[in-house]
C-alpha atoms as a PDB file:
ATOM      1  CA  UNK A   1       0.000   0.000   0.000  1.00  0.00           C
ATOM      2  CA  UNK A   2       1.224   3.415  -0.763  1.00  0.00           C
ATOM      3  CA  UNK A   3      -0.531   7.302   0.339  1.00  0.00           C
ATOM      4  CA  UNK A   4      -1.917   8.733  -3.063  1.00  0.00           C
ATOM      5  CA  UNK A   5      -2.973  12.147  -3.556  1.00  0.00           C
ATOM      6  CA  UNK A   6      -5.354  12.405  -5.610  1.00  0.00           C
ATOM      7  CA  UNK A   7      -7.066  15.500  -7.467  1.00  0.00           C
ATOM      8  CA  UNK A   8     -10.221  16.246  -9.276  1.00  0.00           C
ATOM      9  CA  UNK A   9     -10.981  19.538 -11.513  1.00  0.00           C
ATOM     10  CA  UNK A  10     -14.848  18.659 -12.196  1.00  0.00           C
ATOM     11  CA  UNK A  11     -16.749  20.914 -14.854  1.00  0.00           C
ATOM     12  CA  UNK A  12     -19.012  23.304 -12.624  1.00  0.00           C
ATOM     13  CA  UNK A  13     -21.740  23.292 -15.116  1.00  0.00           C
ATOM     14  CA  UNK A  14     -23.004  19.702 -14.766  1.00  0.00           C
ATOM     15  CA  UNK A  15     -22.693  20.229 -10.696  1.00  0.00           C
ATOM     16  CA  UNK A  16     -25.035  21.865  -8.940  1.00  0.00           C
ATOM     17  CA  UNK A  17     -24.048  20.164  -5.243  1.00  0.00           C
ATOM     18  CA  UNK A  18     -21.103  20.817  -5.794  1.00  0.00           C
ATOM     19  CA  UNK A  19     -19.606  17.513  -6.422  1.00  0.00           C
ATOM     20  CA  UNK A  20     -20.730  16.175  -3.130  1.00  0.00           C
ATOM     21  CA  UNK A  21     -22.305  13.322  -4.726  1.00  0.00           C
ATOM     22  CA  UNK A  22     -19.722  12.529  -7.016  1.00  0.00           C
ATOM     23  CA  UNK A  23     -16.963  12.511  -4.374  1.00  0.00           C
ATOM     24  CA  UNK A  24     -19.524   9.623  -2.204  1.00  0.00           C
ATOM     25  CA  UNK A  25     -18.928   7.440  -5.616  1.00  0.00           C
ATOM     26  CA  UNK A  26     -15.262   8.732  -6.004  1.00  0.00           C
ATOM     27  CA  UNK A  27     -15.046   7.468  -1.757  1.00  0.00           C
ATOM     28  CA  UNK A  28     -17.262   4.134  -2.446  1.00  0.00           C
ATOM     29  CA  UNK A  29     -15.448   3.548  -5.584  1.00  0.00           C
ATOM     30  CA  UNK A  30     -12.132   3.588  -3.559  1.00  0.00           C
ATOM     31  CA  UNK A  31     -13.147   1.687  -0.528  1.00  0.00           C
ATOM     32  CA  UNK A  32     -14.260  -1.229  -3.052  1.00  0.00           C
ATOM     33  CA  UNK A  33     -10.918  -1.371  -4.780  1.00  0.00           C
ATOM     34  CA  UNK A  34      -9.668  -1.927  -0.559  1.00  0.00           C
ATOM     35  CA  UNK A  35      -7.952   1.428  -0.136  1.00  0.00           C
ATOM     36  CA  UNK A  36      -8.252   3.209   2.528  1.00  0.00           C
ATOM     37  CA  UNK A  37      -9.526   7.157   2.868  1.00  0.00           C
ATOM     38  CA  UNK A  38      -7.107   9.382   5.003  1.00  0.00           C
ATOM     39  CA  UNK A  39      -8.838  12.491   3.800  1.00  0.00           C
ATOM     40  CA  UNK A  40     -11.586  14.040   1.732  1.00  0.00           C
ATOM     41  CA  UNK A  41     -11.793  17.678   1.069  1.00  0.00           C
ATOM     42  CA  UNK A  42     -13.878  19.653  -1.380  1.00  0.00           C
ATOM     43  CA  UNK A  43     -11.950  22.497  -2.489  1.00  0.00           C
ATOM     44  CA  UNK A  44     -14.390  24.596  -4.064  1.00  0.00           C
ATOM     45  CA  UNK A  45     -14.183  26.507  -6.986  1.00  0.00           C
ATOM     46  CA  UNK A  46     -11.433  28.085  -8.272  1.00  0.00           C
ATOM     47  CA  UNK A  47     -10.373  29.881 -11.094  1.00  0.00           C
ATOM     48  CA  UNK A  48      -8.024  28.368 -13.881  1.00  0.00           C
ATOM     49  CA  UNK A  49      -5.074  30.225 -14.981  1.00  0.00           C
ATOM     50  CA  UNK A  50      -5.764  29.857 -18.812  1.00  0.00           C
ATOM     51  CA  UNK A  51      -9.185  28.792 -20.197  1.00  0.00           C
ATOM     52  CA  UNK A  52      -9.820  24.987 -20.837  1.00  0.00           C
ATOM     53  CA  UNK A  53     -11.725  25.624 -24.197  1.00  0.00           C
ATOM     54  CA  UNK A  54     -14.061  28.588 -23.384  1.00  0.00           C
ATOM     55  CA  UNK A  55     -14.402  27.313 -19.138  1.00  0.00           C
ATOM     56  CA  UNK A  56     -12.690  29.835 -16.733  1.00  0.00           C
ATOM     57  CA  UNK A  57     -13.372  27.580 -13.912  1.00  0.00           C
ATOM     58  CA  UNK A  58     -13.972  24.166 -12.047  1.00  0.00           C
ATOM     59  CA  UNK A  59     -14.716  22.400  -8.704  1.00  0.00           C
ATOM     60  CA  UNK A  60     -11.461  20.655  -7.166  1.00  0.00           C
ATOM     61  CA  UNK A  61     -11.457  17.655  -4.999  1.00  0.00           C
ATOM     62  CA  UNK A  62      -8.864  16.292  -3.443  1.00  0.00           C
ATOM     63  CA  UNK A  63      -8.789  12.563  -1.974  1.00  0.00           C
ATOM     64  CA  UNK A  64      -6.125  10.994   0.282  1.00  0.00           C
ATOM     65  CA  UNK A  65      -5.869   7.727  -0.018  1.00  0.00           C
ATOM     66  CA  UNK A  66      -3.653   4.421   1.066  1.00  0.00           C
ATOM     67  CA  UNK A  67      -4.286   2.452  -1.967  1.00  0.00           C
ATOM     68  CA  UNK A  68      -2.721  -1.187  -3.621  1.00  0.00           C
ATOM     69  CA  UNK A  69      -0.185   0.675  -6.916  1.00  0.00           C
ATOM     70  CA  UNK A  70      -1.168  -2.191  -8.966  1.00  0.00           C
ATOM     71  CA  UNK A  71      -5.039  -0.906  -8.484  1.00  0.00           C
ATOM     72  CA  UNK A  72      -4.034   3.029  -9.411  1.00  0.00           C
ATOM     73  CA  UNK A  73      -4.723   1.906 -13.496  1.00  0.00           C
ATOM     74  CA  UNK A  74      -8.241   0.017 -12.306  1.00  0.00           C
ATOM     75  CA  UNK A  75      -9.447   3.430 -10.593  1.00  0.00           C
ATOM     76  CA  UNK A  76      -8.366   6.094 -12.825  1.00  0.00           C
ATOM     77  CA  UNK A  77      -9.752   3.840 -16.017  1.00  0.00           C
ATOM     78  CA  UNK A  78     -13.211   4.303 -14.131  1.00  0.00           C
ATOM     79  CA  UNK A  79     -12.684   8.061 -14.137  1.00  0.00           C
ATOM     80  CA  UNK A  80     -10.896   8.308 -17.891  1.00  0.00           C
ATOM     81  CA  UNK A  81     -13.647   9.378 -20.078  1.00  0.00           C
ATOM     82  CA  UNK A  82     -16.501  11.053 -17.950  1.00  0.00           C
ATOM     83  CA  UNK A  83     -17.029  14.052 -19.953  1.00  0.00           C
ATOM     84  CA  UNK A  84     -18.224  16.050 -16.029  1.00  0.00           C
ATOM     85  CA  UNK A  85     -14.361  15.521 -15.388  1.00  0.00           C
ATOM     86  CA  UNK A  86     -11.766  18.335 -16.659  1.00  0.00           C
ATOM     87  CA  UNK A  87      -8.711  16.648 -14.957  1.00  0.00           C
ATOM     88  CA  UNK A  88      -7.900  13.808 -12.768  1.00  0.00           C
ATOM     89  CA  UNK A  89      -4.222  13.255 -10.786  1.00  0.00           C
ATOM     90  CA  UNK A  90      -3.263  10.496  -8.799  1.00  0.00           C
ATOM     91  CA  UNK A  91       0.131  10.885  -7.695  1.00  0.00           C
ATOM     92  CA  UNK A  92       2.190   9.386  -4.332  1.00  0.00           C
ATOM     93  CA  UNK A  93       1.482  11.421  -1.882  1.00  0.00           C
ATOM     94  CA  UNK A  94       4.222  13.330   0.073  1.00  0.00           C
ATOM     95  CA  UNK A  95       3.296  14.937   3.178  1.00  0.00           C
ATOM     96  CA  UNK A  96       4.224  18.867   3.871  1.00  0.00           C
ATOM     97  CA  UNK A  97       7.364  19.382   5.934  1.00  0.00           C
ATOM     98  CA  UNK A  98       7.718  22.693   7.814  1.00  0.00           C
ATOM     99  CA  UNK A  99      10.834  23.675   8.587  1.00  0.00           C
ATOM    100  CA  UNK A 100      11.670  23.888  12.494  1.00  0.00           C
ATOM    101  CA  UNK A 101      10.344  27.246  14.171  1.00  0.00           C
ATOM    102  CA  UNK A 102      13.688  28.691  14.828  1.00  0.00           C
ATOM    103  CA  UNK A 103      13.874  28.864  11.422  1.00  0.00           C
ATOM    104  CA  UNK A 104      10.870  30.843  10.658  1.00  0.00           C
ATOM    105  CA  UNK A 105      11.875  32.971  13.779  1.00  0.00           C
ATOM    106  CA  UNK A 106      14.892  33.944  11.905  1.00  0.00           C
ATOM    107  CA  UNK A 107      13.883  34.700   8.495  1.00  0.00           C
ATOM    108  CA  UNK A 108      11.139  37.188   9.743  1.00  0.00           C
ATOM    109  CA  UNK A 109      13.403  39.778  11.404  1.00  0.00           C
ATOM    110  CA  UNK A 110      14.722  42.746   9.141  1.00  0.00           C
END
């Protein structure tokens, strides 16, 4: 089992709960395949950079999960062509480090 991070940038237009159902089949869909959900956060909407066609905009996800690697291809080939989905991204996830508070303490003063 490895920690994925995984990311979804869903078309706003064909939401209107904001992707709340979709991430309980994105979760169910997940728990079937046996991995195990550290984390589930709705991100809202946000505002691309550059246009995707003529959309400005989408709803992100974002899904922490300990899943099998060999069962990454068998999830994301569920997800591949759903027209609601702009972008998908499962990657390994690697956890923030901050560095140690005397650190910090330093780089503040002028």
């Amino acid at each position: 089992m490895r920690t994925y991070d995984i990311i979804f940038i869903l078309d706003e237009r064909k939401f209107e709960d904001g992707g709340e159902a979709f991430a309980k089949d994105v979760a169910a869909h997940l728990q079937s395949l046996g991995a195990a959900i550290k984390s589930k956060q709705g991100m809202g909407r946000r505002t691309f950079a550059r246009p995707i066609g003529k959309i400005t905009s989408g709803i992100y996800w974002e899904f922490i999960a300990d899943l099998d690697p060999a069962k990454v291809a068998l999830f994301q080939d569920k997800y591949r062509l759903n027209a609601n989905i702009m972008r998908m991204q499962a990657s390994i996830y690697v956890p923030v480090r901050q560095a140690p508070r005397a650190v910090l303490e330093d780089s503040v003063k002028v």
